[in-house]
Protein backbone atom coordinates (compact mmCIF):
# COMPACT_ATOMS: atom_id res chain seq x y z
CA UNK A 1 1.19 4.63 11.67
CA UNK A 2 4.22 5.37 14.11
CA UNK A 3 6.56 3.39 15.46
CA UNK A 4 7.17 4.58 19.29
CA UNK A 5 9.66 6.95 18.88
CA UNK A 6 10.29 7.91 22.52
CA UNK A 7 13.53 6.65 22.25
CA UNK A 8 15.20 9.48 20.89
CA UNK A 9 18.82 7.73 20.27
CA UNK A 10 17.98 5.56 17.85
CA UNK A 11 18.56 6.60 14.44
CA UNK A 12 15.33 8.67 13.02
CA UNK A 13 16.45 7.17 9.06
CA UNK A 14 15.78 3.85 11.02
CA UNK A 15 12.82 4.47 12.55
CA UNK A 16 11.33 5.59 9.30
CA UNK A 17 12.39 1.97 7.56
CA UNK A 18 11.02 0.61 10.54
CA UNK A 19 7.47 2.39 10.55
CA UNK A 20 7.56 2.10 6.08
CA UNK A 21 7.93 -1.83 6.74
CA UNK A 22 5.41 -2.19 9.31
CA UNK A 23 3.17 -0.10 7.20
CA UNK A 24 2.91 -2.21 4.34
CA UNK A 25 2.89 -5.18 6.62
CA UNK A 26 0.04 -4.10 7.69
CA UNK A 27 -1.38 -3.47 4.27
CA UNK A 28 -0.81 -7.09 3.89
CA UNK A 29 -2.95 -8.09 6.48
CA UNK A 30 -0.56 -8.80 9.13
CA UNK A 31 -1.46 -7.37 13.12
CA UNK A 32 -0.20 -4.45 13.93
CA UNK A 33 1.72 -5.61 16.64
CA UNK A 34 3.66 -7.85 14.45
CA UNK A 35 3.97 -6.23 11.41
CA UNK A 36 6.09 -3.76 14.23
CA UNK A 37 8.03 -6.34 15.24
CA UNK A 38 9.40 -7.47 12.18
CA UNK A 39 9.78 -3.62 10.73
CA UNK A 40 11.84 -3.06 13.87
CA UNK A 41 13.88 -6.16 13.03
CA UNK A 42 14.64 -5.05 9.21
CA UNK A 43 15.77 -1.67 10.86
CA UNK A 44 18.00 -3.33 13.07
CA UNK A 45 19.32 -5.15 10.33
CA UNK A 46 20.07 -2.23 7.74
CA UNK A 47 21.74 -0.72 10.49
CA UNK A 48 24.07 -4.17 11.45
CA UNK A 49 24.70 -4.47 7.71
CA UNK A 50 25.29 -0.84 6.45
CA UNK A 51 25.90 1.14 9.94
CA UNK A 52 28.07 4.00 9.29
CA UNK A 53 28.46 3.88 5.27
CA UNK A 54 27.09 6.05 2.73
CA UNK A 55 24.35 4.33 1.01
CA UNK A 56 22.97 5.29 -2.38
CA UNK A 57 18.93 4.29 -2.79
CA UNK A 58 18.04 4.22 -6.01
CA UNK A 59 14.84 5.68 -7.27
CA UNK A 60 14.51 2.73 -9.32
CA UNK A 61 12.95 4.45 -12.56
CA UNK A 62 14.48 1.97 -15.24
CA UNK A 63 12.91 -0.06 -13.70
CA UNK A 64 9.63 0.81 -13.52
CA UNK A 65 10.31 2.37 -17.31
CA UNK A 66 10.58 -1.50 -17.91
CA UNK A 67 7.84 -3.27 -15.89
CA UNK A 68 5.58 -0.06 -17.72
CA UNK A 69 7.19 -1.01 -21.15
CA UNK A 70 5.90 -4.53 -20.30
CA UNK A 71 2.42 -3.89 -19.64
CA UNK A 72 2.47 -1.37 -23.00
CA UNK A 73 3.57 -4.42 -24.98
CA UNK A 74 0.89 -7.25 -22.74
CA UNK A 75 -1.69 -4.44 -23.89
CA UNK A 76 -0.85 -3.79 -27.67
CA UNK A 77 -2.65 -5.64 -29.58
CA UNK A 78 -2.11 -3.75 -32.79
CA UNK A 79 -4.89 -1.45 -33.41
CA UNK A 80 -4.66 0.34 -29.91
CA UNK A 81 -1.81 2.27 -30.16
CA UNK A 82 -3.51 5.67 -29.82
CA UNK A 83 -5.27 4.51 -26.58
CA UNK A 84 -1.60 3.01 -24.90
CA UNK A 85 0.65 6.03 -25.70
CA UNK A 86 -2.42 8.29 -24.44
CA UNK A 87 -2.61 6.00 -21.02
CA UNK A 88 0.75 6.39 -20.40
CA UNK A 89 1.23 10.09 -21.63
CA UNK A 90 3.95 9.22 -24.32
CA UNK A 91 3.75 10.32 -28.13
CA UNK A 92 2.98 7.61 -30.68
CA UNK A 93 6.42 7.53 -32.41
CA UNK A 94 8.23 6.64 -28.61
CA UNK A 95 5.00 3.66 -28.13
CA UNK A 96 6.11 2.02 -31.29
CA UNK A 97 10.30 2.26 -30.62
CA UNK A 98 9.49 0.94 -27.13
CA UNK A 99 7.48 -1.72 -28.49
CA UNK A 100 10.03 -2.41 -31.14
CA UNK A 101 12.67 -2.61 -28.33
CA UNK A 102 10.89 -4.68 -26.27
CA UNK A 103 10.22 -7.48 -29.11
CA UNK A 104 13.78 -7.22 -29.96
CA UNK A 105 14.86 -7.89 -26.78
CA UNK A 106 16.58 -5.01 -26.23
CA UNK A 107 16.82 -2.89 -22.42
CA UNK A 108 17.41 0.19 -21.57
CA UNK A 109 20.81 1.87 -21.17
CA UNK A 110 20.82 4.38 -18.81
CA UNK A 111 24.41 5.92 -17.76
CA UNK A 112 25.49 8.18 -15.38
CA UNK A 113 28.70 10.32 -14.98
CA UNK A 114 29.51 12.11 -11.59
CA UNK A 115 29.41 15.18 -12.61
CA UNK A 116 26.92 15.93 -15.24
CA UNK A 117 24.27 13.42 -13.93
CA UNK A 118 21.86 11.49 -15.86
CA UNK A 119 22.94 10.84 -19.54
C-alpha cells in the first residue's frame, strides 16, 4: 500500500513511516482511509518532534534475544531440550546457560564502543 506521494516535498523517510503505520493499521482491521490518516499524523509528528536531528533506530535484537529467551524457558519443560535449541537453531550447551540466566534473573549485557562496534 502507498501513501499518495505526489507531493514530492515532503520528506520520502516520512512518507515511508507514514505508509509502514497505515500498513499495519490496516492489518489490524482498521479502513484504509483511516488507517492513512492516522499514519500521516504519526509522520507529522516524528517530524515536529525529531525534525532536523540525527536519529539512531535501533534494530532492537536484545530484545527480541529476550522475548525468544522467554518463550525457550515458557516451553522447557525439562525433557525437551533437544527439540527447543533445534527450533531456535542454537546448540544445547547455549539452551541450558540461557535457561539458567533466565531463572536467575539475569539480562543480557550488550555494549557498544564507537569504534569497534558490537562487543
Amino acid at each position: 500500500m502507498d501513501i499518495d506521494k505526489k507531493d514530492r516535498s515532503y520528506p520520502e523517510i516520512l512518507l515511508e513511516f507514514a505508509d509502514n503505520a497505515a500498513e499495519t493499521l490496516i492489518s489490524e482491521g482498521m479502513s484504509e482511509e483511516k488507517a492513512i490518516e492516522i499514519g500521516l499524523k504519526i509522520a507529522t509528528k516524528i517530524r515536529k518532534d525529531f525534525g532536523g536531528e540525527v536519529v539512531y533506530i535501533p534494530k532492537g535484537r536484545c530484545y527480541e534475544l529476550s522475548l525468544r529467551d522467554s518463550t525457550m524457558l515458557a516451553e522447557y519443560n525439562g525433557n525437551n531440550a533437544t527439540d527447543i535449541f533445534r527450533k531456535y537453531g542454537i546448540t544445547r550447551r547455549r539452551l541450558l546457560q540461557i535457561l539458567q540466566a533466565k531463572r536467575e534473573g539475569r539480562v543480557y549485557q550488550m555494549t557498544f564502543d564507537l569504534e569497534g562496534g558490537q562487543s
